[in-house]
Protein backbone atom coordinates (compact mmCIF):
# COMPACT_ATOMS: atom_id res chain seq x y z
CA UNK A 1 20.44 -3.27 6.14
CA UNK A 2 19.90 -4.29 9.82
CA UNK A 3 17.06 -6.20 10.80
CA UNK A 4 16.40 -6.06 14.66
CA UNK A 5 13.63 -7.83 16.49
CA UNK A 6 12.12 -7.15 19.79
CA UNK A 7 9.21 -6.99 21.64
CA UNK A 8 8.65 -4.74 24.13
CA UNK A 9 11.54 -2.14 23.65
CA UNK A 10 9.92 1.30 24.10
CA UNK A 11 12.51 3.13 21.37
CA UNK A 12 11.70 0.16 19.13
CA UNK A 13 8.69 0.30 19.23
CA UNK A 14 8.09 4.27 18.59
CA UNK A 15 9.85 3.96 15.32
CA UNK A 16 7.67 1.05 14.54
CA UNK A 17 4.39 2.73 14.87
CA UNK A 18 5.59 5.70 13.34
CA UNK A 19 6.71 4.18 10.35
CA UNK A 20 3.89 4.30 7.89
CA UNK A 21 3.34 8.17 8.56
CA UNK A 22 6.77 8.42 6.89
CA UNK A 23 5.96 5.59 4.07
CA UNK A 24 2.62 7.25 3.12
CA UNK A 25 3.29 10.87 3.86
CA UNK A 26 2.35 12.27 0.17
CA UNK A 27 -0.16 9.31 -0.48
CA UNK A 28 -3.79 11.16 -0.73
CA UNK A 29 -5.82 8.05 0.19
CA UNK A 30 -3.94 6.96 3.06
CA UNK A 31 -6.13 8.02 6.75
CA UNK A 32 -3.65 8.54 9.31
CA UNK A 33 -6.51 6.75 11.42
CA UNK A 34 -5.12 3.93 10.33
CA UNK A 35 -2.24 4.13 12.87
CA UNK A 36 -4.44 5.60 15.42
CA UNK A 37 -6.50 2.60 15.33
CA UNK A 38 -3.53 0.24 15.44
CA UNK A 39 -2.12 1.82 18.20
CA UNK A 40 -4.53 0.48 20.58
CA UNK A 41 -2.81 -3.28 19.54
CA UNK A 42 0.61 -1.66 21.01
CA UNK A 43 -0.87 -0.70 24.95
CA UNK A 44 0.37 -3.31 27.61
CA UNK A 45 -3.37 -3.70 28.26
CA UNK A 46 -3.90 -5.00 24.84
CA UNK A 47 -6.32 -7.78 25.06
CA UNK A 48 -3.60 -10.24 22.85
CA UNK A 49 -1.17 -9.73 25.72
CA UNK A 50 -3.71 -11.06 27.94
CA UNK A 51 -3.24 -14.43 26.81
CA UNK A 52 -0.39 -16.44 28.29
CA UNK A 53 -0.41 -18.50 25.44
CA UNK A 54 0.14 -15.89 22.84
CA UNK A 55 3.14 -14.96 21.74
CA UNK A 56 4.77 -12.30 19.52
CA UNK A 57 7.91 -11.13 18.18
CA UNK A 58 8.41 -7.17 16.40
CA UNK A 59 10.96 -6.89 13.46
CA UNK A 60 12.20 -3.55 12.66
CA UNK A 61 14.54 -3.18 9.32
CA UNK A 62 17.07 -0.01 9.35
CA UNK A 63 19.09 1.15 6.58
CA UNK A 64 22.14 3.86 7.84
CA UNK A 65 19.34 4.25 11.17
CA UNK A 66 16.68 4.86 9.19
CA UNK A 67 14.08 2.84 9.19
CA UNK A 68 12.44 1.10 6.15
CA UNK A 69 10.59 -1.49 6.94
CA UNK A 70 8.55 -3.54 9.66
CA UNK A 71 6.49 -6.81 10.26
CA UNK A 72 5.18 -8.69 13.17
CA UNK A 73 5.53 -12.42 13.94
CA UNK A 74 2.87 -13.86 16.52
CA UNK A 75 1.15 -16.79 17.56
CA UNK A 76 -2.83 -16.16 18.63
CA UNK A 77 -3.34 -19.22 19.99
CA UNK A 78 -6.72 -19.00 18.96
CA UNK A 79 -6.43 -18.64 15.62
CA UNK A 80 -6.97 -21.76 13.75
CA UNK A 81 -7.54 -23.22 10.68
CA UNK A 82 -10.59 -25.06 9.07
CA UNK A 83 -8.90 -28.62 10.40
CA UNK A 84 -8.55 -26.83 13.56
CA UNK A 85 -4.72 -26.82 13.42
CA UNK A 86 -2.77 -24.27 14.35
CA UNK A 87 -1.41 -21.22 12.54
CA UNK A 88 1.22 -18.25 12.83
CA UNK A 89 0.64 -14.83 11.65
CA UNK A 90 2.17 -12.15 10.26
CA UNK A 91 0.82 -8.72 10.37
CA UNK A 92 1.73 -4.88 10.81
CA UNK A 93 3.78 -4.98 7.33
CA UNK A 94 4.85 -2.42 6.23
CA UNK A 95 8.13 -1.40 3.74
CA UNK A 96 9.39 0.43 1.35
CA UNK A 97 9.82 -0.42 -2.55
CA UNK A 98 12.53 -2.67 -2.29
CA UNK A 99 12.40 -6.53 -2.76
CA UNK A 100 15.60 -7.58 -0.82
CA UNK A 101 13.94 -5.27 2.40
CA UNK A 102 10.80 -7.27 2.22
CA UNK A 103 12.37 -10.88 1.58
CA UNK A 104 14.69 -9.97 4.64
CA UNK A 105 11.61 -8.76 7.15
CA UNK A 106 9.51 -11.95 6.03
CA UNK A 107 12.53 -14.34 6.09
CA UNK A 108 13.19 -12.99 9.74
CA UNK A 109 9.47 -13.54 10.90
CA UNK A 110 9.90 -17.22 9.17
CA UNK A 111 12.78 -18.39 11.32
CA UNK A 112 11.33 -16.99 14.38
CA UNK A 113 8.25 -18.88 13.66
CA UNK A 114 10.65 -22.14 13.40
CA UNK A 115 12.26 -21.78 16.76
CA UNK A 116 8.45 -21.47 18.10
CA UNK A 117 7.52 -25.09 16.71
CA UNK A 118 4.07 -24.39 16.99
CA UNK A 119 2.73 -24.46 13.34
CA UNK A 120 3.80 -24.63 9.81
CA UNK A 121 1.23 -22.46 8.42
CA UNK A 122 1.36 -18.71 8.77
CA UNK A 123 -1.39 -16.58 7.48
CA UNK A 124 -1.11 -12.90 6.57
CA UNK A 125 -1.30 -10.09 6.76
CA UNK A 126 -2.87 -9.75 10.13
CA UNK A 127 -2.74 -7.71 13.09
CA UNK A 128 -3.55 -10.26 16.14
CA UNK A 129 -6.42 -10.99 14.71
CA UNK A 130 -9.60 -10.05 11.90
CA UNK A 131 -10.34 -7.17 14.13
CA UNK A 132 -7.22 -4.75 14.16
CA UNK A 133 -6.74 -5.18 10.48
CA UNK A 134 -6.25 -7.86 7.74
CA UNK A 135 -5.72 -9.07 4.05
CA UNK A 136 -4.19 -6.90 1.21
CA UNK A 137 -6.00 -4.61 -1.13
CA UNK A 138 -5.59 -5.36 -4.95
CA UNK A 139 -6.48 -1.53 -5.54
CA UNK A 140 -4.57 0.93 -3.58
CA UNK A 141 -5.32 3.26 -5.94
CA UNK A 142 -8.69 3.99 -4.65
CA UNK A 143 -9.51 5.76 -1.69
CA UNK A 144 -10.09 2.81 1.28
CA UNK A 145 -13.70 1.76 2.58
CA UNK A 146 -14.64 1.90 6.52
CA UNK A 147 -12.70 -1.17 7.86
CA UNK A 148 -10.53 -2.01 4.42
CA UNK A 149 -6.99 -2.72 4.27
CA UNK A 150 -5.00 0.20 2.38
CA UNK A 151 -1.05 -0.11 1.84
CA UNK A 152 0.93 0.06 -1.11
CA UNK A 153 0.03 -1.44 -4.39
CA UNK A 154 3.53 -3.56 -4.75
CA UNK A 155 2.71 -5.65 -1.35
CA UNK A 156 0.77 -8.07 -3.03
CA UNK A 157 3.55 -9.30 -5.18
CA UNK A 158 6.12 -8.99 -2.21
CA UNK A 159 3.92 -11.98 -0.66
CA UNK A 160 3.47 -13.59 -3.72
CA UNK A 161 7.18 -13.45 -5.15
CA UNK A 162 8.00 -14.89 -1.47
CA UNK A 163 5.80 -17.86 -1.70
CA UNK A 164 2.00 -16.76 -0.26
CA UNK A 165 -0.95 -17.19 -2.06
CA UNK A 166 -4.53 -16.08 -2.26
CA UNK A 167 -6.40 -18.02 -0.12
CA UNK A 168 -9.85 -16.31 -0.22
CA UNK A 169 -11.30 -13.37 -2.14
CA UNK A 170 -13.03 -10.46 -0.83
CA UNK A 171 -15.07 -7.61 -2.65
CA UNK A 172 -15.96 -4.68 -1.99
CA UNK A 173 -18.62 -2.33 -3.72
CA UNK A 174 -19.30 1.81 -3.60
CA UNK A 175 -23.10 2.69 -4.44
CA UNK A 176 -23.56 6.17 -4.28
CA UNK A 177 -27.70 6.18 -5.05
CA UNK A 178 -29.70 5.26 -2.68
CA UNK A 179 -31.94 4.14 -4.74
CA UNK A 180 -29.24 1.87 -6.32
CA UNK A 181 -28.85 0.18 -3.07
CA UNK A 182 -32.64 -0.49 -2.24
CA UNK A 183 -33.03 -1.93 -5.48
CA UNK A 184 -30.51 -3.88 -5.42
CA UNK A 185 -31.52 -5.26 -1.73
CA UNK A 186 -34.95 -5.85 -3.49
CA UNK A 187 -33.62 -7.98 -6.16
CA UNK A 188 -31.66 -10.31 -3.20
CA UNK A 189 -34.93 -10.83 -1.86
CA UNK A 190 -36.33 -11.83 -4.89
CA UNK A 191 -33.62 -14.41 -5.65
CA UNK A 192 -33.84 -15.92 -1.88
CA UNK A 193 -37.63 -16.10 -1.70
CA UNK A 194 -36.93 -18.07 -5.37
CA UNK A 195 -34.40 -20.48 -3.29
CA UNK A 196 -36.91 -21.26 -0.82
CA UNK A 197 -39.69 -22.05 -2.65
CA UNK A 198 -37.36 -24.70 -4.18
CA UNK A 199 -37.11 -26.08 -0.50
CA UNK A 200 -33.33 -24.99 -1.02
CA UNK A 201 -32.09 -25.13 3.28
CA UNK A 202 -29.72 -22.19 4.36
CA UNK A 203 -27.27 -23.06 7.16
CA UNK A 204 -25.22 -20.38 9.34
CA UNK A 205 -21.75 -20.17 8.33
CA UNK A 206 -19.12 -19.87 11.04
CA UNK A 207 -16.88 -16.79 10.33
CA UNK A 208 -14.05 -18.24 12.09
CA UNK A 209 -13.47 -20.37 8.41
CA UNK A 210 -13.01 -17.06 7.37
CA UNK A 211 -9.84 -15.88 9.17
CA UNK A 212 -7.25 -15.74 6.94
């Protein structure tokens, strides 16, 4: 295996983006506008790039030149976390079924972070930012929501056998009945007017807590 990182070789960077159509070609729930939408991070006018501060780094794995895996190192400066510190990212994953391919992308993306000295943290996965794409799905084997992550159901415990860990949660629900859904909406009215009769307070929560 040869791992080779760049960022803004124009080969490279082809067989980067094109990578998942050949990881998910017979996979019935994956949306080729996945890619489509990613490749708007990948445009020189990309508004990441804009930012002198930012920084990135593409790693591209190869096995006899073809390729079989891929992850991104960057620094959104920002991205922080809830003690306003600093963080690095990792994002664009993607790799085959192979746990020596995946400890070798996320070990390369580790000791480029080091050379960076910026943070000790790095959250993932994330592309740039919450906008472009983020966090892992538990259930591949369903077809994706609007806006979900979707990738291959052994990422997970890539990340996990690496080191990561959960650090938030996230749920997602299909109702199919409208009627279903009003009702339910009802019932959360309900159980708010309930709260404030109590003289419970509600506060705004800032979604930036919510980044990783």
């Amino acid at each position: 295996m040869e791992l080779i990182s760049f960022s803004r070789d124009r080969y490279l960077l082809s067989r980067f983006q094109r990578f998942p159509e050949k990881l998910y070609r017979n996979d019935k729930n994956w949306a080729p506008y996945l890619v489509q939408d990613q490749a708007a991070c990948f445009k020189p006018d990309f508004s990441f790039y804009k930012n002198q501060n930012n920084r990135f780094q593409h790693f591209i794995l190869f096995c006899r030149d073809e390729v079989i895996g891929r992850v991104t190192a960057f620094i959104n400066s920002q991205m922080h976390d809830e003690f306003d510190q600093p963080v690095n990212g990792i994002g664009f994953f993607e790799c085959i079924e192979d746990d020596a391919a995946a400890e070798r992308l996320l070990r390369g993306a580790e000791k480029w972070f080091r050379r960076q000295r910026v943070a000790n943290k790095i959250w993932g996965p994330i592309n740039f930012d919450i906008w472009h794409g983020y966090r892992l799905s538990v259930h591949p084997d369903r077809a994706p929501f609007m806006l979900e992550p979707y990738n291959k159901a052994y990422y997970p415990e890539f990340f996990e056998d690496y080191g990561y860990y959960r650090k938030l949660v996230w749920n997602s629900f299909y109702l199919a009945d409208v009627h279903t859904i009003r009702q339910s909406a009802d019932n959360e009215v309900r159980r708010l007017l309930k709260f404030k009769i109590k003289d419970y307070e509600f506060r705004t929560i800032f979604f930036d807590y919510f980044l990783d």
